[in-house]
Protein backbone atom coordinates (compact mmCIF):
# COMPACT_ATOMS: atom_id res chain seq x y z
CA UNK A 1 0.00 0.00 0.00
CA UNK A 2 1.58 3.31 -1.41
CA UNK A 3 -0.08 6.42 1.00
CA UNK A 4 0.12 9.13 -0.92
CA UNK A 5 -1.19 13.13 -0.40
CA UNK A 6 -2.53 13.80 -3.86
CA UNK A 7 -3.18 12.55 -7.38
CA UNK A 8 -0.29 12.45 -9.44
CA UNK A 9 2.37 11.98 -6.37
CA UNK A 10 2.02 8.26 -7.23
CA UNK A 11 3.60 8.64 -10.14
CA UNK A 12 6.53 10.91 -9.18
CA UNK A 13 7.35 8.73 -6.02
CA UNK A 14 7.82 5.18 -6.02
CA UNK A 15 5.76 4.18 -9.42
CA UNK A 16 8.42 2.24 -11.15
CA UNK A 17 8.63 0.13 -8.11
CA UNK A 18 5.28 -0.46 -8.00
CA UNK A 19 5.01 -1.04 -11.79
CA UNK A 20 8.13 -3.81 -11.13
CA UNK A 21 5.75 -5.42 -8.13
CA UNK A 22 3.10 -5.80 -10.11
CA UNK A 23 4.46 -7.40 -12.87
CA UNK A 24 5.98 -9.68 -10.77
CA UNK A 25 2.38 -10.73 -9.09
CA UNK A 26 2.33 -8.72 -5.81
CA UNK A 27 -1.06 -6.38 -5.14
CA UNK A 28 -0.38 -2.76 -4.82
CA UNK A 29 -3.22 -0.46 -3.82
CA UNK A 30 -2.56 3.18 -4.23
CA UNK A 31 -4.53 5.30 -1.39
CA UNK A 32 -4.86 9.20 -2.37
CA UNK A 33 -5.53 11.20 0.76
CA UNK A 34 -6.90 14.15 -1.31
CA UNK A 35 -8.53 15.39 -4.90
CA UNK A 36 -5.81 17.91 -5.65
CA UNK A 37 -8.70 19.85 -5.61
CA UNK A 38 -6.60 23.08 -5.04
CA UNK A 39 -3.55 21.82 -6.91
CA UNK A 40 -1.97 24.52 -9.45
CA UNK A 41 -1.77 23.79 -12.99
CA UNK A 42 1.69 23.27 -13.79
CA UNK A 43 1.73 22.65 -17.69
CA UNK A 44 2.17 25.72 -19.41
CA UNK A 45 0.16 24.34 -22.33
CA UNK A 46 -2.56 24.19 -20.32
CA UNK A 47 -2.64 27.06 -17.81
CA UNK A 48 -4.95 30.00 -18.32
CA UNK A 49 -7.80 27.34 -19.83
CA UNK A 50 -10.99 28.48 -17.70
CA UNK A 51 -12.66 25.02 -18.36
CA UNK A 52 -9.76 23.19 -16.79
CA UNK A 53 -10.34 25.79 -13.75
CA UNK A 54 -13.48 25.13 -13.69
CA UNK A 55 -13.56 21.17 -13.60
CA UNK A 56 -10.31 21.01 -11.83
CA UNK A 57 -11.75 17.86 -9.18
CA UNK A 58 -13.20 15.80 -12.33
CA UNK A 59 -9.94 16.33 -14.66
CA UNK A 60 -7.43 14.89 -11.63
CA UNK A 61 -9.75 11.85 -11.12
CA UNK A 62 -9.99 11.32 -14.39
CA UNK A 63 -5.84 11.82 -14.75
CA UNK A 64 -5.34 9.57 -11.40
CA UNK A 65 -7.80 6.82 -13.61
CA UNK A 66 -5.31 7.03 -16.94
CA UNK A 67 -2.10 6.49 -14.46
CA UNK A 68 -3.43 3.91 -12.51
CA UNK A 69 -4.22 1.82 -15.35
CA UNK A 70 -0.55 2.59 -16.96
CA UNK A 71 1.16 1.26 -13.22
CA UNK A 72 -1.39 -1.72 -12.88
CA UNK A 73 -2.09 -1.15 -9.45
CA UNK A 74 -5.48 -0.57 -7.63
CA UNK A 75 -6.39 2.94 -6.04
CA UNK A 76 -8.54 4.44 -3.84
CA UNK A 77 -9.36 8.32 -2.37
CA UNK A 78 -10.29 9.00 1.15
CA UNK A 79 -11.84 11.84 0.41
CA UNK A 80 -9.80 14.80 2.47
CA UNK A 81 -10.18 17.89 0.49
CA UNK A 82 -6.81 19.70 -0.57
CA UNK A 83 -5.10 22.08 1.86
CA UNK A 84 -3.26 23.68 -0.90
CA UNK A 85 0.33 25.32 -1.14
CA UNK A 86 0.40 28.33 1.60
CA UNK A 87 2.67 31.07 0.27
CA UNK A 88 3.60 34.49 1.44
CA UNK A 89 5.25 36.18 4.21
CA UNK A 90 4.31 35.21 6.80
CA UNK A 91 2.33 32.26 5.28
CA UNK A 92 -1.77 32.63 5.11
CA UNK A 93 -4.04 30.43 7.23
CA UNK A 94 -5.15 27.05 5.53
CA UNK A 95 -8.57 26.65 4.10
CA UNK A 96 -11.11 25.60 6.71
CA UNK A 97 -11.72 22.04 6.15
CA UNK A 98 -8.93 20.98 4.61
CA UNK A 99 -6.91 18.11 5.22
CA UNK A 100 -4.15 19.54 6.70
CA UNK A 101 -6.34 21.19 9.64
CA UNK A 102 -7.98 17.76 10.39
CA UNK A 103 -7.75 16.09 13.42
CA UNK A 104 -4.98 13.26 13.32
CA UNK A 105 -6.84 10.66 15.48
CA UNK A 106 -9.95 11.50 13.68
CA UNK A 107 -8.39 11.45 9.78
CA UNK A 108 -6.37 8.10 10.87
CA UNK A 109 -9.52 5.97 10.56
CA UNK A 110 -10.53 6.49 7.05
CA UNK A 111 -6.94 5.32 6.52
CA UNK A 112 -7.31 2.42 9.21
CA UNK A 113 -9.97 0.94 7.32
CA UNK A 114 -8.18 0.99 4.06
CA UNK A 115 -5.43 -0.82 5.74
CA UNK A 116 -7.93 -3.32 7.57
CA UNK A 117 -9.41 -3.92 4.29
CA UNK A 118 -6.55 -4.37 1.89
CA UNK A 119 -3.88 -6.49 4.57
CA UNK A 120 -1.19 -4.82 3.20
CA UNK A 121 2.30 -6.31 4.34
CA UNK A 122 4.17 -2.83 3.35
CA UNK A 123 2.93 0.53 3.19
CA UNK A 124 4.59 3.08 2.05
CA UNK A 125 4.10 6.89 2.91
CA UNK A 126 6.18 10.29 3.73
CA UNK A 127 8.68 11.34 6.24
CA UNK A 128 7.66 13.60 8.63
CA UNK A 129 8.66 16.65 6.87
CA UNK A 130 6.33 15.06 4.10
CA UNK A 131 9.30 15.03 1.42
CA UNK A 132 8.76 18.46 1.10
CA UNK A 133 6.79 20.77 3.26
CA UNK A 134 3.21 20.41 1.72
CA UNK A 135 0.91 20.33 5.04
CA UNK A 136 -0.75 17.80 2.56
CA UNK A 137 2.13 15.85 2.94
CA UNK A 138 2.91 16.33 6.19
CA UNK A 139 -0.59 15.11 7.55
CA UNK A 140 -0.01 12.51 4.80
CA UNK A 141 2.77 11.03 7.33
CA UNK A 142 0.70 12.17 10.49
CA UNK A 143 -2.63 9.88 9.73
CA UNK A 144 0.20 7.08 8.01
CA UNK A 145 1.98 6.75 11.39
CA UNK A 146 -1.00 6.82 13.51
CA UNK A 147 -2.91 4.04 11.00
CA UNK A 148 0.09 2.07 10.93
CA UNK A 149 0.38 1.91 14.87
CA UNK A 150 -3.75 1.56 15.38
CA UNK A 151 -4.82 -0.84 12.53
CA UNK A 152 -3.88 -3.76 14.65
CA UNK A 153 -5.02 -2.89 17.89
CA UNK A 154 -8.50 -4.17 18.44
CA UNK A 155 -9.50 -1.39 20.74
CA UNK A 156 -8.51 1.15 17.99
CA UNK A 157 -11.25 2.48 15.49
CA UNK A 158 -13.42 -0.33 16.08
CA UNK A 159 -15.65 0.85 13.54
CA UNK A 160 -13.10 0.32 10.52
CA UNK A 161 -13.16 -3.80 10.61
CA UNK A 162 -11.30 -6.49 11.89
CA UNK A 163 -7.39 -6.00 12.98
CA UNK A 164 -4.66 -6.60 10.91
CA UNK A 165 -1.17 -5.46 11.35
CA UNK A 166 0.88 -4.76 8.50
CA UNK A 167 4.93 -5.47 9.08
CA UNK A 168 6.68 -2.42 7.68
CA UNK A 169 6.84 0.93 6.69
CA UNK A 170 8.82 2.75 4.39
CA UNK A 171 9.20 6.39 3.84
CA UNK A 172 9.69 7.09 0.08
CA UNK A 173 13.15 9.14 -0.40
CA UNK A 174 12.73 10.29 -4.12
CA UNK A 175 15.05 12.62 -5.15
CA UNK A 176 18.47 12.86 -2.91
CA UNK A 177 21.06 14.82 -3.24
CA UNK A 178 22.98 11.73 -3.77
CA UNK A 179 20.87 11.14 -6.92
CA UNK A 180 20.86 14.36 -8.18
CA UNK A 181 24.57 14.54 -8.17
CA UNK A 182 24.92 11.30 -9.88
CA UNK A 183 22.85 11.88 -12.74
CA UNK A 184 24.44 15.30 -12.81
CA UNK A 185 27.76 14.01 -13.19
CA UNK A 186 26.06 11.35 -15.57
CA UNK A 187 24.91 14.33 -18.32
CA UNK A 188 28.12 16.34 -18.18
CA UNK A 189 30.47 13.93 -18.75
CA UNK A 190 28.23 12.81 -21.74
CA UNK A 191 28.87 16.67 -22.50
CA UNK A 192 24.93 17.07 -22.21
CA UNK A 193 23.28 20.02 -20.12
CA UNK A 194 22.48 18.59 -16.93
CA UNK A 195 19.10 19.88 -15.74
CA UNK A 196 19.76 19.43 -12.20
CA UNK A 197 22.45 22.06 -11.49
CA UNK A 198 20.10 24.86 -11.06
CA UNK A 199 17.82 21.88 -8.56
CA UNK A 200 21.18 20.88 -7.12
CA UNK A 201 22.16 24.99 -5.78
CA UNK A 202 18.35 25.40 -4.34
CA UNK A 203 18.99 22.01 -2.73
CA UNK A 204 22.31 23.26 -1.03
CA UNK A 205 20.42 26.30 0.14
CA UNK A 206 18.25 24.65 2.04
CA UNK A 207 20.10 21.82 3.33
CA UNK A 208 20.10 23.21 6.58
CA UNK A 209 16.00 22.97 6.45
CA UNK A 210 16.08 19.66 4.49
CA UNK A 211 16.21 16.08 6.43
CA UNK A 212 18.83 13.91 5.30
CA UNK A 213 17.08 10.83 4.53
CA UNK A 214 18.56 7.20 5.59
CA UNK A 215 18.60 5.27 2.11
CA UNK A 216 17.92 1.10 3.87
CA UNK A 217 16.60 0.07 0.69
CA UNK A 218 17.35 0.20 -3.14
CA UNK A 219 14.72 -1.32 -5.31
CA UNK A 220 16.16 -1.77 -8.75
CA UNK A 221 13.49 -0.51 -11.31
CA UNK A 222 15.21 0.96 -14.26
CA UNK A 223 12.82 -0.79 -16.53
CA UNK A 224 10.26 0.39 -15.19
CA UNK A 225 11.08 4.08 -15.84
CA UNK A 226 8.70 4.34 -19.09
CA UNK A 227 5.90 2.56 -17.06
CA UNK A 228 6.86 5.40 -14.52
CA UNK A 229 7.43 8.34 -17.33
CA UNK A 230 4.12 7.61 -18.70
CA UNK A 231 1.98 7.69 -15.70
CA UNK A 232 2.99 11.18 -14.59
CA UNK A 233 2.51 12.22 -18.22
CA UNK A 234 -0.82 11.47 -17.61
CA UNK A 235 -1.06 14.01 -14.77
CA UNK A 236 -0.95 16.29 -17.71
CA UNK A 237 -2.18 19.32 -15.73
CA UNK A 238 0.74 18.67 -13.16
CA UNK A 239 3.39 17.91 -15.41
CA UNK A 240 5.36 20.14 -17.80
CA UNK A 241 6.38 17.58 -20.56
CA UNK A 242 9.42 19.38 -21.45
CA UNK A 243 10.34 19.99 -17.54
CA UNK A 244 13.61 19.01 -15.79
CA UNK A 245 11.96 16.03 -15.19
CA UNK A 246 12.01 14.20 -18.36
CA UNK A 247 15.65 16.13 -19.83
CA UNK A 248 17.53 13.06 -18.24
CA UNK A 249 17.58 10.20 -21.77
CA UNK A 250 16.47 7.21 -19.80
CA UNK A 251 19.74 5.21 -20.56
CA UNK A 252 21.49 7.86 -18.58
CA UNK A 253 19.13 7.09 -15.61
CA UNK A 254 19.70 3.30 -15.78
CA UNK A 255 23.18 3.62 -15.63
CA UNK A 256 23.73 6.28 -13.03
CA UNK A 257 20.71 5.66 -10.78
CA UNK A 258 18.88 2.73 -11.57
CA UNK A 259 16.99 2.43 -8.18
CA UNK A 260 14.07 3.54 -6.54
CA UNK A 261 14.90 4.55 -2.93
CA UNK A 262 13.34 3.76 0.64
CA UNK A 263 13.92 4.32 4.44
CA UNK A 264 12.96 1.85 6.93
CA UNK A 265 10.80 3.55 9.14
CA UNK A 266 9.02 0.59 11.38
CA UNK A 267 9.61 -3.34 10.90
CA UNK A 268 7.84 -6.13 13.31
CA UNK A 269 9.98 -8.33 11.04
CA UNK A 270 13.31 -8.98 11.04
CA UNK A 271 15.23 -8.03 8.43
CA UNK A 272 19.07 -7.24 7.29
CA UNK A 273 20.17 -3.63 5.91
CA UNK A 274 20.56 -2.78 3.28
CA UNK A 275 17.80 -4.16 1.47
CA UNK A 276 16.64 -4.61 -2.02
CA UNK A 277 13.44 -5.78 -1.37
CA UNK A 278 10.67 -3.88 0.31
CA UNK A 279 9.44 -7.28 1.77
CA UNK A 280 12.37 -8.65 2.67
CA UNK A 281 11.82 -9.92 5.91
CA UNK A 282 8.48 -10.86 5.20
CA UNK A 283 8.72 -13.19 2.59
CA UNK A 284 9.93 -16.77 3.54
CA UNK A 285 11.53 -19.43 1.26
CA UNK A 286 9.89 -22.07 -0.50
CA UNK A 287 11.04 -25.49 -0.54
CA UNK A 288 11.51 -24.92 -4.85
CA UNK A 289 14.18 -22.08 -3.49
CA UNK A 290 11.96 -19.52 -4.16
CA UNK A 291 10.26 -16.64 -1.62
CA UNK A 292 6.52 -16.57 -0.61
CA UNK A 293 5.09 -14.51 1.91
CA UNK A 294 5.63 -15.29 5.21
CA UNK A 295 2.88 -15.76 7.83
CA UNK A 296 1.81 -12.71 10.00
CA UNK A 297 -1.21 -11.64 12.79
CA UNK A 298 -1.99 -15.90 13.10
CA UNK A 299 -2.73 -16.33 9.13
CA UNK A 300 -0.58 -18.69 7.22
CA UNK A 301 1.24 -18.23 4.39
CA UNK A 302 -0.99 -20.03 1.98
CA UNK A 303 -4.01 -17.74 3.39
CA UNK A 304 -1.75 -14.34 2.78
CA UNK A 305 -0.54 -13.10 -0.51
CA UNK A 306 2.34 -10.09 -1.55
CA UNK A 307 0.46 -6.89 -0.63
């Protein structure tokens, strides 16, 4: 289970790794915490259109539809309305209702019941700085943590169905500084313009605000970077098609950075770092040699399956 704060962040964190799990068999739900109802449209071919404006909430679902079909996993909204971006000195108050003025407790059982229902294994959400400050984000990680902690307790949320507690949880790192540099390094010395020195400087300004993430686990993904390319194309109102984004040739990417990467936030398993396997730990082997899920909360590995 990928938690994620709006439509399109799917696809910008963590969706070749999904795309590879899915291929190979394993159920991936996507849950989308909000509409992007107050999202900004970010394609310059697109901005100024009062129609999009106008149907902003219809356009993203339909978007989030086209991109969950191109990852092959399943998704579902919880409904939170969009806090949007704050900007301005000093910042303006948030919208009343939105989800980044809910309640944490209260919020944490819409995702509780997800969780309950879809016996994930792995979920994976934000740090608590939410990648980047979004409070979208941010309560993104808030309601994750608390659901994560809850959805096995019986006395929790006893509204939102029958226990079940999932064995990890990763917070998705996405773009490091690491990264950057390497695909930086990657372009030049191919004497192409790298895109990512102007993103590496703004980077190094804010370092001192910016949590250094602990890289655990490296999922190797690289061909799953169209599969990945394609769904946040079809975010087209979020995406600028010709944006730093895309400028790295996808070769480049394989070779220099060829990983999706994760930070081991909670395990009830055991498990060895580093990993390259976000259910490592949790999958046992098979007497063929191969790995199968292992059992977990009193259900036995024939009764569970890769989620």
């Amino acid at each position: 289970m990928a938690v994620h704060a709006h439509p399109d962040d799917e696809s910008s964190k963590g969706a070749a790794t999904m795309a590879r799990y899915v291929d190979e068999g394993v159920e991936v739900l996507v849950v989308t915490c909000t509409g992007g109802e107050r999202g900004s449209i970010l394609n310059p071919a697109l901005q100024g259109r009062a129609d999009i404006e106008a149907n902003i909430a219809e356009i993203r679902k339909g978007e989030m539809d086209r991109a969950r079909a191109i990852l092959g996993v399943e998704q579902s909204w919880l409904g939170f309305v969009d806090s949007g971006l704050p900007e301005g000195d000093p910042l303006p108050p948030l919208p009343e209702g939105c989800f980044g003025l809910m309640d944490v407790d209260t919020a944490a059982e819409a995702l509780v019941a997800q969780i309950r229902a879809f016996r994930p294994q792995v979920i994976t959400t934000y740090d608590e700085n939410g990648g980047y400050p979004h409070p979208d984000h941010i309560m993104c990680h808030n309601i994750s943590m608390r659901a994560f902690a809850a959805a096995g307790d019986p006395d929790a949320y006893p509204d939102a169905g029958q226990p079940w507690q999932p064995s990890k949880l990763y917070y998705d790192v996405g773009f490091s500084m690491e990264r950057m540099q390497a695909l930086h390094d990657a372009m030049t010395s191919k004497g192409l313009e790298s895109p990512f020195e102007e993103i590496r400087s703004r980077w190094s300004e804010r370092s001192e605000k910016r949590r250094v993430p602990n890289i655990t686990t490296r999922i190797a993904c690289g061909d799953w970077f169209e599969r990945r390319d394609a769904a946040l194309l079809a975010h087209a109102t979020q995406v600028d098609p010709n944006g730093w984004f895309f400028k790295a040739p996808l070769d480049i990417q394989r070779s220099a950075w060829g990983t999706e990467d994760f930070e081991l936030a909670q395990a009830l398993v055991a498990t060895s770092l580093p990993e390259d396997d976000l259910f490592a730990g949790v999958r046992a082997p098979a007497a063929d040699g191969t790995d199968v899920p292992a059992s977990s909360n009193g259900h036995s590995a024939d009764e569970m399956s890769s989620r």
